[in-house]
Structure formats: C-alpha cells, structure tokens
N, C-alpha and C. Protein backbone atom coordinates (compact mmCIF):
# COMPACT_ATOMS: atom_id res chain seq x y z
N UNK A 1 -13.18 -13.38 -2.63
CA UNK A 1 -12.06 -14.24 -2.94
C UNK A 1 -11.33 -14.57 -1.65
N UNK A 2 -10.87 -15.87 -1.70
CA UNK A 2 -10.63 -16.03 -0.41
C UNK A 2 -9.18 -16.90 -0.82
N UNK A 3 -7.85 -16.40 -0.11
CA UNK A 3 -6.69 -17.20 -0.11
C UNK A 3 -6.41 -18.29 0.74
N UNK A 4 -6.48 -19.47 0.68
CA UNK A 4 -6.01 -20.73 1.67
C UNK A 4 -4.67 -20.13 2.52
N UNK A 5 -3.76 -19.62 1.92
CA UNK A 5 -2.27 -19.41 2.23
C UNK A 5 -2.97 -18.68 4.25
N UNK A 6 -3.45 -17.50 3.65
CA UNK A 6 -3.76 -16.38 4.78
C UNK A 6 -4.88 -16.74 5.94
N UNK A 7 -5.52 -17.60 5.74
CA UNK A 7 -6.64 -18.31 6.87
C UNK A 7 -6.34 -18.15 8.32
N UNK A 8 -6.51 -17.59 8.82
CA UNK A 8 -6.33 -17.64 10.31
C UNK A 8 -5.44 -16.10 10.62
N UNK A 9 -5.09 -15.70 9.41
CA UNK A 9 -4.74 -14.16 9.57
C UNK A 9 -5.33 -13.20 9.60
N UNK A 10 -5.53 -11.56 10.44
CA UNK A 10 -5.71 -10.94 10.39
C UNK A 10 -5.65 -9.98 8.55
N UNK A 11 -6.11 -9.41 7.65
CA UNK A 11 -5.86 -9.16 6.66
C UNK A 11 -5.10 -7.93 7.03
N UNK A 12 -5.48 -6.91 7.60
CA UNK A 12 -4.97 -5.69 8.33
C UNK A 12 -3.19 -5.81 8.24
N UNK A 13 -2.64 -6.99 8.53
CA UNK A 13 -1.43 -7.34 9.03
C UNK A 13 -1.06 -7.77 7.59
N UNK A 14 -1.51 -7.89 6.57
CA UNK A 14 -0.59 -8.65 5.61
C UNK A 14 -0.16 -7.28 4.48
N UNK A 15 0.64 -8.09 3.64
CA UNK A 15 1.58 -6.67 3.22
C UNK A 15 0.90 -6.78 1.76
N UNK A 16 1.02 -5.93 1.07
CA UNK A 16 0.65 -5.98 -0.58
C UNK A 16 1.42 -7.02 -1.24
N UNK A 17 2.59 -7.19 -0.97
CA UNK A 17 3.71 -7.92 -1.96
C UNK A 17 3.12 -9.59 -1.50
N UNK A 18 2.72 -10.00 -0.13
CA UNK A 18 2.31 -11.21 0.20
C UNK A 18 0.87 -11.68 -0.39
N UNK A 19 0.08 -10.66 -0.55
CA UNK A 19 -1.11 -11.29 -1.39
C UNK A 19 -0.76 -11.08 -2.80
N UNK A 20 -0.18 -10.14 -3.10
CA UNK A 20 0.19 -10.73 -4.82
C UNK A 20 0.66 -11.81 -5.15
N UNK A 21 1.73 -12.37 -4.04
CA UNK A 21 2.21 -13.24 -4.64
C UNK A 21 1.17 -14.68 -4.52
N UNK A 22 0.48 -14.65 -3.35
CA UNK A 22 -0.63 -15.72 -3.44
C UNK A 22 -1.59 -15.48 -4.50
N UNK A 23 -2.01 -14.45 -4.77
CA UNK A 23 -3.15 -14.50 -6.23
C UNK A 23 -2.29 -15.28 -7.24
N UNK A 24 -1.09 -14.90 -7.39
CA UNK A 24 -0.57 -15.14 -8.38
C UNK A 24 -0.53 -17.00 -8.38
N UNK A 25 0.04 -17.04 -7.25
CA UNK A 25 0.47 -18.58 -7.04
C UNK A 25 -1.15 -19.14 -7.66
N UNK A 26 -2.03 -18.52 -6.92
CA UNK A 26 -3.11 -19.51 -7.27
C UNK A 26 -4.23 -19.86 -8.56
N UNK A 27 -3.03 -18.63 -9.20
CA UNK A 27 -4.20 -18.52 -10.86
C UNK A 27 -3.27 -19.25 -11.41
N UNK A 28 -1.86 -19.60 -11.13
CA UNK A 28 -1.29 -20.47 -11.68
C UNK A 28 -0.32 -19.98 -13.33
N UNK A 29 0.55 -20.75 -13.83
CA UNK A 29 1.53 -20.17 -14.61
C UNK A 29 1.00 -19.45 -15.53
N UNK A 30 0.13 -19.87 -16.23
CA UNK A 30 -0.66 -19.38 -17.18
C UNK A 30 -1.38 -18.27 -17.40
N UNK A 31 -1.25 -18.44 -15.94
CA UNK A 31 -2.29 -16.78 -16.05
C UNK A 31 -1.97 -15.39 -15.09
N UNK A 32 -0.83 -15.36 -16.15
CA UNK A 32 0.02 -14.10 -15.74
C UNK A 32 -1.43 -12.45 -15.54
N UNK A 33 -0.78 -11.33 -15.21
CA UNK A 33 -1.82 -10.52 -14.47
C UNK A 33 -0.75 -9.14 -14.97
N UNK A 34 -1.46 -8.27 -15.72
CA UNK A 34 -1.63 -7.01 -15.61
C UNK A 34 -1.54 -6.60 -14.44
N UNK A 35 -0.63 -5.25 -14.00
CA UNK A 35 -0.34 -4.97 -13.14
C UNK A 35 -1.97 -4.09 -12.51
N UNK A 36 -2.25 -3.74 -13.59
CA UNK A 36 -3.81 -2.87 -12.45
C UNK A 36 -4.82 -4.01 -12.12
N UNK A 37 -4.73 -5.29 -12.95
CA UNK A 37 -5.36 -6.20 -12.44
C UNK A 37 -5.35 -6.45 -11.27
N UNK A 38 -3.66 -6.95 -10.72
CA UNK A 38 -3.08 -7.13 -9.96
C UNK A 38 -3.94 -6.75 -8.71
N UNK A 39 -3.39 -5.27 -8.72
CA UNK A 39 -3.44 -3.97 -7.63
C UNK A 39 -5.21 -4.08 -7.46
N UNK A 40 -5.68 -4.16 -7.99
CA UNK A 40 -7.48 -4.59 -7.89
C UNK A 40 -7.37 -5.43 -7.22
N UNK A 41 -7.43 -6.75 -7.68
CA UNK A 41 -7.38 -7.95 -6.76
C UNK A 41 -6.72 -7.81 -5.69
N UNK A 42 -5.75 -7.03 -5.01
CA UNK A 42 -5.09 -6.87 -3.59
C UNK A 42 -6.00 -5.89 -3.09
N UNK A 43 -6.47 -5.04 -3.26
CA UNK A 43 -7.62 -4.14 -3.05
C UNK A 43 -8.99 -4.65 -2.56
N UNK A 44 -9.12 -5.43 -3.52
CA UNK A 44 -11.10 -6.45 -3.08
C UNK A 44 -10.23 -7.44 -1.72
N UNK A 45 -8.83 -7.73 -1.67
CA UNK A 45 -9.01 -8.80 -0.82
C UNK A 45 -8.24 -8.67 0.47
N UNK A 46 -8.05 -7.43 0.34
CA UNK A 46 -7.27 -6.05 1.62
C UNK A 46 -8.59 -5.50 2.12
N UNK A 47 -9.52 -5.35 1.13
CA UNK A 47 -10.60 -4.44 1.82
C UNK A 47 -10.14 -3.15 1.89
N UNK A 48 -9.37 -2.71 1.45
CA UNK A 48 -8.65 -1.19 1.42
C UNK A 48 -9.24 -0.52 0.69
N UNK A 49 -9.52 1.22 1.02
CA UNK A 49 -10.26 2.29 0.06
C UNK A 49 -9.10 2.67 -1.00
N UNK A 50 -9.87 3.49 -1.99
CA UNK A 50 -8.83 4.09 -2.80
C UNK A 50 -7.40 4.85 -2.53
N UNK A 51 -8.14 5.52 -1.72
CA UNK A 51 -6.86 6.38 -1.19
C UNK A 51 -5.68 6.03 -0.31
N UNK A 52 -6.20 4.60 0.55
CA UNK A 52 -5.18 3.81 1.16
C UNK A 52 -3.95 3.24 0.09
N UNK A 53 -4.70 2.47 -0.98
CA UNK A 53 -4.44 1.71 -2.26
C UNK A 53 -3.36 2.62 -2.90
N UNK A 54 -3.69 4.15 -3.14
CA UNK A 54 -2.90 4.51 -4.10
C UNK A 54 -2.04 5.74 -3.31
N UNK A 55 -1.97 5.36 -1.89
CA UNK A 55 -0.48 5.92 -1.25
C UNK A 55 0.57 4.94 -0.72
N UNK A 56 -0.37 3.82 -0.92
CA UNK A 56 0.88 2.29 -1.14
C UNK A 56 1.21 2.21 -2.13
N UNK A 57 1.21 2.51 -3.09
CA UNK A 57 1.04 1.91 -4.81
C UNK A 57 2.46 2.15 -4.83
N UNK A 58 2.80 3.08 -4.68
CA UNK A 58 4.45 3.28 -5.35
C UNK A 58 5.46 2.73 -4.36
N UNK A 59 5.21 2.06 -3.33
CA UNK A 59 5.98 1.10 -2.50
C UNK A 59 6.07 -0.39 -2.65
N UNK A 60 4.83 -0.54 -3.35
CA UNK A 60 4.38 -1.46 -3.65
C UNK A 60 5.01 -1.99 -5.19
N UNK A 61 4.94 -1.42 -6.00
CA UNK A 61 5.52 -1.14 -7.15
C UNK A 61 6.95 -1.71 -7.16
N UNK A 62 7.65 -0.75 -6.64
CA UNK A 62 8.96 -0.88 -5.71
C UNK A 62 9.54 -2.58 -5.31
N UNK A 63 8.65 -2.49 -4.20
CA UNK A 63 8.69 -3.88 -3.67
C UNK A 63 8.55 -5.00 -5.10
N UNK A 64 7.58 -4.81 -6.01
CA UNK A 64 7.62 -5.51 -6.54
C UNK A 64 8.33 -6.07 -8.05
N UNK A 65 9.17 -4.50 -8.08
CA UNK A 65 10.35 -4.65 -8.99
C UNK A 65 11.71 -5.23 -8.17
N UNK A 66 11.81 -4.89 -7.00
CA UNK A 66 13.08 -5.48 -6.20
C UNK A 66 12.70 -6.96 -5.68
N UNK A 67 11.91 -7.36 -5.34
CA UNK A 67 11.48 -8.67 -4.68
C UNK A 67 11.87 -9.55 -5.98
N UNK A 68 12.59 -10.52 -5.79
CA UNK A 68 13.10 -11.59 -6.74
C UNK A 68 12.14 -12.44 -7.08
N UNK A 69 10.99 -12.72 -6.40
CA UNK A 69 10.04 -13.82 -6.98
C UNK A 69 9.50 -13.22 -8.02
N UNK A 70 9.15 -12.11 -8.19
CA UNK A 70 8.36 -11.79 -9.54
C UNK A 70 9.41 -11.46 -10.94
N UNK A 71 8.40 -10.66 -11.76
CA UNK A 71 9.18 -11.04 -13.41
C UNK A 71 8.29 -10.80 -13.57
N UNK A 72 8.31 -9.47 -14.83
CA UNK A 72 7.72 -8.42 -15.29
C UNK A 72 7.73 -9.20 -16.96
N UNK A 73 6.92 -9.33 -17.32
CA UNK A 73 6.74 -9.86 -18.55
C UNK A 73 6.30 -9.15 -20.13
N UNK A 74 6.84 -8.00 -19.89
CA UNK A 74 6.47 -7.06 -21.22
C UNK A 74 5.28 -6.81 -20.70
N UNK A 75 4.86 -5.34 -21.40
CA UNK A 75 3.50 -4.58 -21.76
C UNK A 75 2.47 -4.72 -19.90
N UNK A 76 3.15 -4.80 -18.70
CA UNK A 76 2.97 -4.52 -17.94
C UNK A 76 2.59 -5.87 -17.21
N UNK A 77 2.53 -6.90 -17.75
CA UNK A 77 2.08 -8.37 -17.22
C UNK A 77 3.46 -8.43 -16.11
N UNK A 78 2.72 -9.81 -14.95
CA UNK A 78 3.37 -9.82 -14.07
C UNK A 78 3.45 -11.07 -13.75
N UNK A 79 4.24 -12.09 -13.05
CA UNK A 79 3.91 -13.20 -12.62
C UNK A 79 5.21 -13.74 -12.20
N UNK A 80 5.08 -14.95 -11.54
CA UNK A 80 5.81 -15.57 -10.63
C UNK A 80 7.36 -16.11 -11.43
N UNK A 81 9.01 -15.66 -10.65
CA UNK A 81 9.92 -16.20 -11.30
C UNK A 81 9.65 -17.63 -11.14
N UNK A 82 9.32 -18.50 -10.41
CA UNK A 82 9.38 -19.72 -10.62
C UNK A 82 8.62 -20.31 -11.47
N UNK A 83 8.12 -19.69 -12.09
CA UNK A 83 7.17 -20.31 -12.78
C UNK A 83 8.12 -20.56 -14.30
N UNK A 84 8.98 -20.05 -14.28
CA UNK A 84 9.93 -19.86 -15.48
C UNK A 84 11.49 -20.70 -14.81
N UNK A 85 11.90 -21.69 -16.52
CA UNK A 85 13.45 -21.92 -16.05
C UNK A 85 14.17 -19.97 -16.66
N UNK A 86 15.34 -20.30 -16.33
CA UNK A 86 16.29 -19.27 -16.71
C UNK A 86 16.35 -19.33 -18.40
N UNK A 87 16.27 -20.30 -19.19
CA UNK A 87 15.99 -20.14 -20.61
C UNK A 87 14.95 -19.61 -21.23
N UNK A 88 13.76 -20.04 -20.18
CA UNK A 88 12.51 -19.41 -20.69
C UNK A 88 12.30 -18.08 -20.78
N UNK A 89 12.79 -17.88 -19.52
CA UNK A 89 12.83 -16.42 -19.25
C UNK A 89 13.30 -15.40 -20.77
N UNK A 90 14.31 -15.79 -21.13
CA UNK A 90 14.72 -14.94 -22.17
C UNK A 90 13.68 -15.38 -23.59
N UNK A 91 13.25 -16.73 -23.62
CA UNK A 91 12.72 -17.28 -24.71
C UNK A 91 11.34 -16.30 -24.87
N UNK A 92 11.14 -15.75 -23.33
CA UNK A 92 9.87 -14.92 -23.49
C UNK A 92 9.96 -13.70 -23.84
N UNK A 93 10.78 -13.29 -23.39
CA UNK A 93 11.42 -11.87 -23.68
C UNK A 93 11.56 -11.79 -24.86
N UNK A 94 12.50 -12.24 -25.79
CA UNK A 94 12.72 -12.46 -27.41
C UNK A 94 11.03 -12.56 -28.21
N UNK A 95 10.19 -13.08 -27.62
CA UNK A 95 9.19 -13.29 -28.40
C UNK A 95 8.22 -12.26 -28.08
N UNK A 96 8.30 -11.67 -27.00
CA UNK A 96 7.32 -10.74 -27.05
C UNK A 96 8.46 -9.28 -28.07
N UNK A 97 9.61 -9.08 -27.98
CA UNK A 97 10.50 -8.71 -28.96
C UNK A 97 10.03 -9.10 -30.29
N UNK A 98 10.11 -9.86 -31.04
CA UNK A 98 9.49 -10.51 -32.30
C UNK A 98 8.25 -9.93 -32.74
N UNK A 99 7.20 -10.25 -31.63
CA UNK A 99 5.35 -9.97 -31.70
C UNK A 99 5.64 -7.92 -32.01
N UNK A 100 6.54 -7.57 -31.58
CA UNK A 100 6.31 -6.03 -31.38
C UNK A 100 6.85 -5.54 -32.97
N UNK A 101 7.95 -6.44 -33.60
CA UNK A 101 8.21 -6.06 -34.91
C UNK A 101 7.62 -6.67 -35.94
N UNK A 102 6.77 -7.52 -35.53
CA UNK A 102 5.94 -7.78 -36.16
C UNK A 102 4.53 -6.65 -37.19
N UNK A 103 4.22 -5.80 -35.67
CA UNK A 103 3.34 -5.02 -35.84
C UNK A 103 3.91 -3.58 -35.58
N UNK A 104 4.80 -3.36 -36.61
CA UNK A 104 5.57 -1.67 -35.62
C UNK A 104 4.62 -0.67 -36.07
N UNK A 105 4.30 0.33 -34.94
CA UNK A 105 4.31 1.08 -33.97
C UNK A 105 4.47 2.79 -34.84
N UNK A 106 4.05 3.38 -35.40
CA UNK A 106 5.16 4.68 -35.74
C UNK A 106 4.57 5.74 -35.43
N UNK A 107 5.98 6.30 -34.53
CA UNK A 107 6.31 7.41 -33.90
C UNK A 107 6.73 8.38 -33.92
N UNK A 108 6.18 9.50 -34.01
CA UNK A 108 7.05 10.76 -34.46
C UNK A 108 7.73 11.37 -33.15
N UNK A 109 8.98 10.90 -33.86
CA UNK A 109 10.09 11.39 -32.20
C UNK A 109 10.10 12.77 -32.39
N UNK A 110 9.83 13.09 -30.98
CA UNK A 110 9.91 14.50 -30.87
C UNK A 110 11.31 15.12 -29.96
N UNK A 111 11.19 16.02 -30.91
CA UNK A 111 12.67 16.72 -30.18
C UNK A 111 12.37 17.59 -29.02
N UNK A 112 13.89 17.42 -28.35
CA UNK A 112 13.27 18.09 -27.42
C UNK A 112 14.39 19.46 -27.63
N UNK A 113 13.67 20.91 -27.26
CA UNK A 113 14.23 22.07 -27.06
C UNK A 113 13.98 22.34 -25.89
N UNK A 114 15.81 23.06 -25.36
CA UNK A 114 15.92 23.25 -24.25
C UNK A 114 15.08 24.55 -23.74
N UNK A 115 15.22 25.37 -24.83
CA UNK A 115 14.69 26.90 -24.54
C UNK A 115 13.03 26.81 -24.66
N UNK A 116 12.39 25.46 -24.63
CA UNK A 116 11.11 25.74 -24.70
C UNK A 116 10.21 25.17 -23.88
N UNK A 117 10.83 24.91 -23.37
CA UNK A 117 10.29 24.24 -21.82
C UNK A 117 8.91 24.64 -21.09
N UNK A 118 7.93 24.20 -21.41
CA UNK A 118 7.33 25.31 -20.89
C UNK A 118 6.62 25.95 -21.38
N UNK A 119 6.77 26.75 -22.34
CA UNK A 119 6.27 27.39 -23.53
C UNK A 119 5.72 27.18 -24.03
N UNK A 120 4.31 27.55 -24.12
CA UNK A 120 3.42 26.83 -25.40
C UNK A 120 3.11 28.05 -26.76
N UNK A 121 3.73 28.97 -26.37
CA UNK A 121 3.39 30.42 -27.50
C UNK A 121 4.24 30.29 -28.24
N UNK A 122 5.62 29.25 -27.66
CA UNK A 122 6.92 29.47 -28.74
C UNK A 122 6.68 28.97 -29.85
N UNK A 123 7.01 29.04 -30.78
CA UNK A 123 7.44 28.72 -32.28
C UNK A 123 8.20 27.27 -32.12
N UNK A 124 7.61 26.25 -32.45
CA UNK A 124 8.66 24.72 -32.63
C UNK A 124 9.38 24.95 -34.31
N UNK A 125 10.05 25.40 -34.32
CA UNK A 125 10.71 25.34 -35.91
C UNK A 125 11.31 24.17 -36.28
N UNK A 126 11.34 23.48 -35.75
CA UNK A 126 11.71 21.98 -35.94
C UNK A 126 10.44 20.83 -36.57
N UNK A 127 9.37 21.35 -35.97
CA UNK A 127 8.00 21.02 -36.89
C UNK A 127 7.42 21.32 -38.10
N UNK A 128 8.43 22.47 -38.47
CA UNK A 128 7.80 22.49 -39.94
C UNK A 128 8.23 22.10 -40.72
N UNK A 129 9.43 21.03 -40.89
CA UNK A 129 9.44 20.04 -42.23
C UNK A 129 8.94 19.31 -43.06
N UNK A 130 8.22 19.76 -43.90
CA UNK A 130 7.11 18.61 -44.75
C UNK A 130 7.97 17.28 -44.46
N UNK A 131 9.40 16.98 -44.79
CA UNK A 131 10.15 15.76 -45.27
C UNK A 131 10.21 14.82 -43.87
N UNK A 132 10.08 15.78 -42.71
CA UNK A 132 9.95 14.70 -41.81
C UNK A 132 8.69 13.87 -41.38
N UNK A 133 7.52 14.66 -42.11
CA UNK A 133 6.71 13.33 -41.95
C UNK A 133 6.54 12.09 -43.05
N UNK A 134 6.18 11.30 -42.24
CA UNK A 134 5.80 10.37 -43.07
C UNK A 134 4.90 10.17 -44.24
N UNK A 135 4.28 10.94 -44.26
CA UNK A 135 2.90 10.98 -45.68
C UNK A 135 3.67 11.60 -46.28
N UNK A 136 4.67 11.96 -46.11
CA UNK A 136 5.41 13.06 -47.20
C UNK A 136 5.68 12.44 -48.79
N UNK A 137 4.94 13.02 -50.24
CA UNK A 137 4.71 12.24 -51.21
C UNK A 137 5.69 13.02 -51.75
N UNK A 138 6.62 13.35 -52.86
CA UNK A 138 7.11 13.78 -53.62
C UNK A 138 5.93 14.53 -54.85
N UNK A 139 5.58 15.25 -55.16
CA UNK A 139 4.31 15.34 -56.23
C UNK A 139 5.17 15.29 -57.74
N UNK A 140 4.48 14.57 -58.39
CA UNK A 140 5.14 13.69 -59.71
C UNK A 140 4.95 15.09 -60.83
N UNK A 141 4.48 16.12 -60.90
CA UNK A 141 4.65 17.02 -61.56
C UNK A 141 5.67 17.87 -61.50
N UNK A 142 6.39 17.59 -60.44
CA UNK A 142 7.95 18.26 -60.06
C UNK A 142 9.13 17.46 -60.81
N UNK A 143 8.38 16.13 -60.80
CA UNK A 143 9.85 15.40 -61.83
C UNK A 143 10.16 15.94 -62.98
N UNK A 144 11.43 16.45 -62.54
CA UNK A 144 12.04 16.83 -64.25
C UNK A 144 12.76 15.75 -64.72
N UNK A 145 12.17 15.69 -65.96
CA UNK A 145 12.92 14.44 -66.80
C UNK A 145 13.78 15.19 -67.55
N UNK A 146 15.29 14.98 -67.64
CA UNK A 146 16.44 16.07 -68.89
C UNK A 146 15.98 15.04 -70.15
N UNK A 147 15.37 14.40 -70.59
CA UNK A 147 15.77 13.63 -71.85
C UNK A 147 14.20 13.90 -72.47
N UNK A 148 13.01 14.54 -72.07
CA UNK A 148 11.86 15.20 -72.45
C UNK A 148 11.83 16.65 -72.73
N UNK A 149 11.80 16.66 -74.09
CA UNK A 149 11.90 18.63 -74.39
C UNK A 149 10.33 19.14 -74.14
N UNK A 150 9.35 18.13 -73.40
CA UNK A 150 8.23 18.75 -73.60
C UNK A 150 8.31 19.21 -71.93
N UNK A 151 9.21 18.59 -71.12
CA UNK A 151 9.46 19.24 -69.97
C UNK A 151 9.93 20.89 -69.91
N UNK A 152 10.35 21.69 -71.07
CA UNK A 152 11.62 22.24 -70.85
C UNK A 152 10.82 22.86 -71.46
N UNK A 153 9.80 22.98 -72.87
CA UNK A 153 8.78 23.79 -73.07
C UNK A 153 7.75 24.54 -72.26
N UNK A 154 6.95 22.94 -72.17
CA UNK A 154 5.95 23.47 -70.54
C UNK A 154 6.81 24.63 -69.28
N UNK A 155 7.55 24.46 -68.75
CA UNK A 155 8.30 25.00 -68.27
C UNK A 155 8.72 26.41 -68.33
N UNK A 156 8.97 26.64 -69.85
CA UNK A 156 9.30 28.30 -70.51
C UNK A 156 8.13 28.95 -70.80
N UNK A 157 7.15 27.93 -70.89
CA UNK A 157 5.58 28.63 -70.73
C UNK A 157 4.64 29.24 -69.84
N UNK A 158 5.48 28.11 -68.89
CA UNK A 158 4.59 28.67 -67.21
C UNK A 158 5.57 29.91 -66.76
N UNK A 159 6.54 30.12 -67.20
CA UNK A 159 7.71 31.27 -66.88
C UNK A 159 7.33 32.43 -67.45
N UNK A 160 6.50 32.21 -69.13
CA UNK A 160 6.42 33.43 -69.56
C UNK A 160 4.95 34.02 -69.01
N UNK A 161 4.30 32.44 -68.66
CA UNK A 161 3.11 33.25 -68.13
C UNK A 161 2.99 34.30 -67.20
N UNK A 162 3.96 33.75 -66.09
CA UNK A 162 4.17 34.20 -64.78
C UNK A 162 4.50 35.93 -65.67
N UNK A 163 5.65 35.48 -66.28
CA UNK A 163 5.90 37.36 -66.51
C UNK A 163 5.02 38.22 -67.00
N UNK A 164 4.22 37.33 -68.08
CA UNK A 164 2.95 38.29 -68.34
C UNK A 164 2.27 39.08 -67.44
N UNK A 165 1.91 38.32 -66.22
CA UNK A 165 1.35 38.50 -65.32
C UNK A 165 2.03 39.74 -64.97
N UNK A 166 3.48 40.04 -64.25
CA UNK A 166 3.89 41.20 -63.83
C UNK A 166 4.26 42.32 -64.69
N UNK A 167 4.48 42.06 -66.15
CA UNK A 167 4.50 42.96 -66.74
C UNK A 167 3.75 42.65 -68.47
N UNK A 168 2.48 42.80 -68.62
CA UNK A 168 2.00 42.63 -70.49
C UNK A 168 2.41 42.61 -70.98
N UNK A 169 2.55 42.36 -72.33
CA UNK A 169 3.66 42.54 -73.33
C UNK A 169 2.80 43.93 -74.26
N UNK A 170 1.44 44.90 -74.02
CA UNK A 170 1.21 45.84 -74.83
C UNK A 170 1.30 47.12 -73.87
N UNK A 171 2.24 47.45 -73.03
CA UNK A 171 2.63 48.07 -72.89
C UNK A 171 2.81 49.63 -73.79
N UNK A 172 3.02 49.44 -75.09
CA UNK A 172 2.71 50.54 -76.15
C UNK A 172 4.06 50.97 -75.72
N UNK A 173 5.21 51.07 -75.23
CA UNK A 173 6.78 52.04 -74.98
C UNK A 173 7.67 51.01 -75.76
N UNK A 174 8.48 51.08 -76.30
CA UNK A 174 9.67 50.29 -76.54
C UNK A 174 10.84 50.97 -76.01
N UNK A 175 11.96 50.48 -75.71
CA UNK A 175 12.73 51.01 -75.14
C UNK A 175 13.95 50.29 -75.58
N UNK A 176 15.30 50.80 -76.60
CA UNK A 176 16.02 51.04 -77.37
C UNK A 176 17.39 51.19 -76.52
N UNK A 177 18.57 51.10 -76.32
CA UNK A 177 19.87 51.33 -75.48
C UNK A 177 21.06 51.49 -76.99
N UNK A 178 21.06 51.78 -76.66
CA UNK A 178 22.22 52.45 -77.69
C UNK A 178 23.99 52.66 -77.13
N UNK A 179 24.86 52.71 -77.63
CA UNK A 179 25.97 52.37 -77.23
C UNK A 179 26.70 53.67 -76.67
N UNK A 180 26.18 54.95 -77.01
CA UNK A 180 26.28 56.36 -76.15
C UNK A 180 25.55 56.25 -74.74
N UNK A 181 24.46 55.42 -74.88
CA UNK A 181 23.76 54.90 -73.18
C UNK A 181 24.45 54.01 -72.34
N UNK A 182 25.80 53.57 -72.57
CA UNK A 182 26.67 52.96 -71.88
C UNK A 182 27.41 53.53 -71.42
N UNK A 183 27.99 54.71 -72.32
CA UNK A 183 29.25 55.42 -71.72
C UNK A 183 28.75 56.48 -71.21
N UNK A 184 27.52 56.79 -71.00
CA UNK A 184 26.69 57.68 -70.16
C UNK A 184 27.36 57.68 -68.59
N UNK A 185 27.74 57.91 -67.80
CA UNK A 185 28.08 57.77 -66.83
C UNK A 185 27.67 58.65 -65.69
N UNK A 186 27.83 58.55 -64.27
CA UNK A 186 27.45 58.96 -63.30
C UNK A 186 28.62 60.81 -63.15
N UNK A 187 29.39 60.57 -63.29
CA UNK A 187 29.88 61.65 -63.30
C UNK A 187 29.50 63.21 -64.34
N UNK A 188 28.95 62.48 -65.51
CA UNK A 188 28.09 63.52 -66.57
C UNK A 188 26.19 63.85 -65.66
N UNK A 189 26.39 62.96 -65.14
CA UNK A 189 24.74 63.46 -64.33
C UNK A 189 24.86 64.02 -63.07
N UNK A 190 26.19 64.43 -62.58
CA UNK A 190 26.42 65.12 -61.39
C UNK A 190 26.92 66.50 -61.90
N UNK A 191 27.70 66.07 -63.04
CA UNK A 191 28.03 67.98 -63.68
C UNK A 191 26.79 68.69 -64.07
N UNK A 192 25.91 68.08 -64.72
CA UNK A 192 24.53 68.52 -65.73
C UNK A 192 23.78 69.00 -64.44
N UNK A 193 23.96 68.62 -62.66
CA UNK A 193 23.29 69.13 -61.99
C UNK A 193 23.98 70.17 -61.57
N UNK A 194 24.98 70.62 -61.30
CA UNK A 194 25.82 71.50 -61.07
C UNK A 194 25.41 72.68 -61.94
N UNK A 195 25.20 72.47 -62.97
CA UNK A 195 25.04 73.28 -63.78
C UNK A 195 23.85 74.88 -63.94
C-alpha cells in the first residue's frame, strides 16, 4: 500500500497518528476503520515488527483520543472529524444508541466485594439468589389459591404424610394426660428424689 501524501519521505520518520490519518483520508468517509484494523494497516505500511507496534500502541491510542481530527464512532470504529458536520456527529451517536436498544445485551452485574479481592476459595454469598437470575420461574404448584378448598386439602395431606413419615400412627402406646398431670410439678419431682 502505498500513500501519495508521504512520497519522497523516509517512512522511519513518520509518526503513527500521520499515517492513520492518511489511510483514513484515503478510504474516504464511508469507510470508517476498526481500531485493530487501523493499527494493522500502520504496521504493513511502517514496516514495523510486533513488538515495535505494541510499545507504541498506547501512545498512539493516546494521541489518537487527544488529536482533534479523529472521532471515535461507537464499538471501536474510527474516522476522520471532518468528515462529519457538528449535527451529524450527534445524529451518529444517537443511532448507534438506538441500534444497541434495539438488540439489548443481558448482563449479570456483578457485585463487587471489598473483602474478596483476590480470593477465589471465598464464599460469594451474594450469588446464591435464585431471584436474581433471570430464568428465575416461579413453579405454579406453589400458587396458593385462598378461594380453592382443594388447595387446603392437598396441603393437610402432604403434612400428614410428612408426619407419618416421622412418627406411624401404629405405634401400639396411647398416651392419656389427665388433669393431676398438670399440677404435677417440678418441685414434687425434686422432693420424691430427696427422698
């Protein structure tokens, strides 16, 4: 790839921010550029290795958020302010705004704990809320309806089952309380040991 702008220049001598902005100029309004695009294309036409490339990168970056000719166009696209009036500018902004609620996105915000920094053995107790996720269904056998007595049956059935369970009902003992078993008291079972 070869830039008209730079002809008769040394490439060695030119800066990252000056060939971006000529790629850019020369693909023209339309064809705004991903920033790793970008950084590629200054790379094939720097002739620079990787490791040159990506100990400029964050100066470069820099340069190219402070340098006024450019304009960052959502989702990492890049391209020339002139290529935009001052209305457009926002008209673009708003619509790539629009395109994003269009298609939302969902995120489980995560909290952050201070005391866990770090930690991967700790306990997140903040993760175990069924209700904060989203699939979270209500299960329709939990609805109690008050105006269905077949709710309130079912119900005293699964209760007595449960008790069956911890205690049978053939047991073979009955067990009788009588109104002398009330006034029985703690003080007659401390004399009877005394005794």
């Amino acid at each position: 790839m070869e830039l008209e702008v730079f002809v008769g220049q040394e490439k060695s001598e030119l800066s990252m921010i000056e060939v971006a902005r000529a790629i850019l100029e020369t693909r023209g309004r339309h064809h705004e550029m991903y920033f790793n695009d970008l950084v590629n294309e200054i790379q094939n036409y720097l002739e620079k290795s990787n490791s040159d490339i990506r100990e400029a990168l964050p100066l470069f970056y820099t340069e190219l958020n402070v340098d006024g000719s450019f304009i960052p166009l959502g989702d990492n696209k890049w391209g020339l302010r002139s290529w935009y009036a001052i209305d457009e500018v926002d008209e673009e902004i708003i619509t790539l705004e629009e395109d994003d609620e269009e298609t939302p996105k969902k995120r489980k915000k995560k909290r952050v704990n201070a005391f866990m920094d770090g930690d991967e053995d700790a306990i997140d107790y903040n993760d175990d809320d069924p209700e904060d996720e989203d699939s979270y269904e209500a299960d329709p056998a939990l609805n109690y309806d008050e105006d269905n007595p077949d709710d309130e049956k079912s119900e005293v059935e699964a209760y007595d089952a449960e008790i069956n369970e911890i205690a049978p009902d053939d047991l073979g003992e009955e067990v009788e309380l009588n109104e002398e078993d009330e006034d029985y008291s703690d003080d007659e079972v401390d004399g009877e040991d005394e005794e």
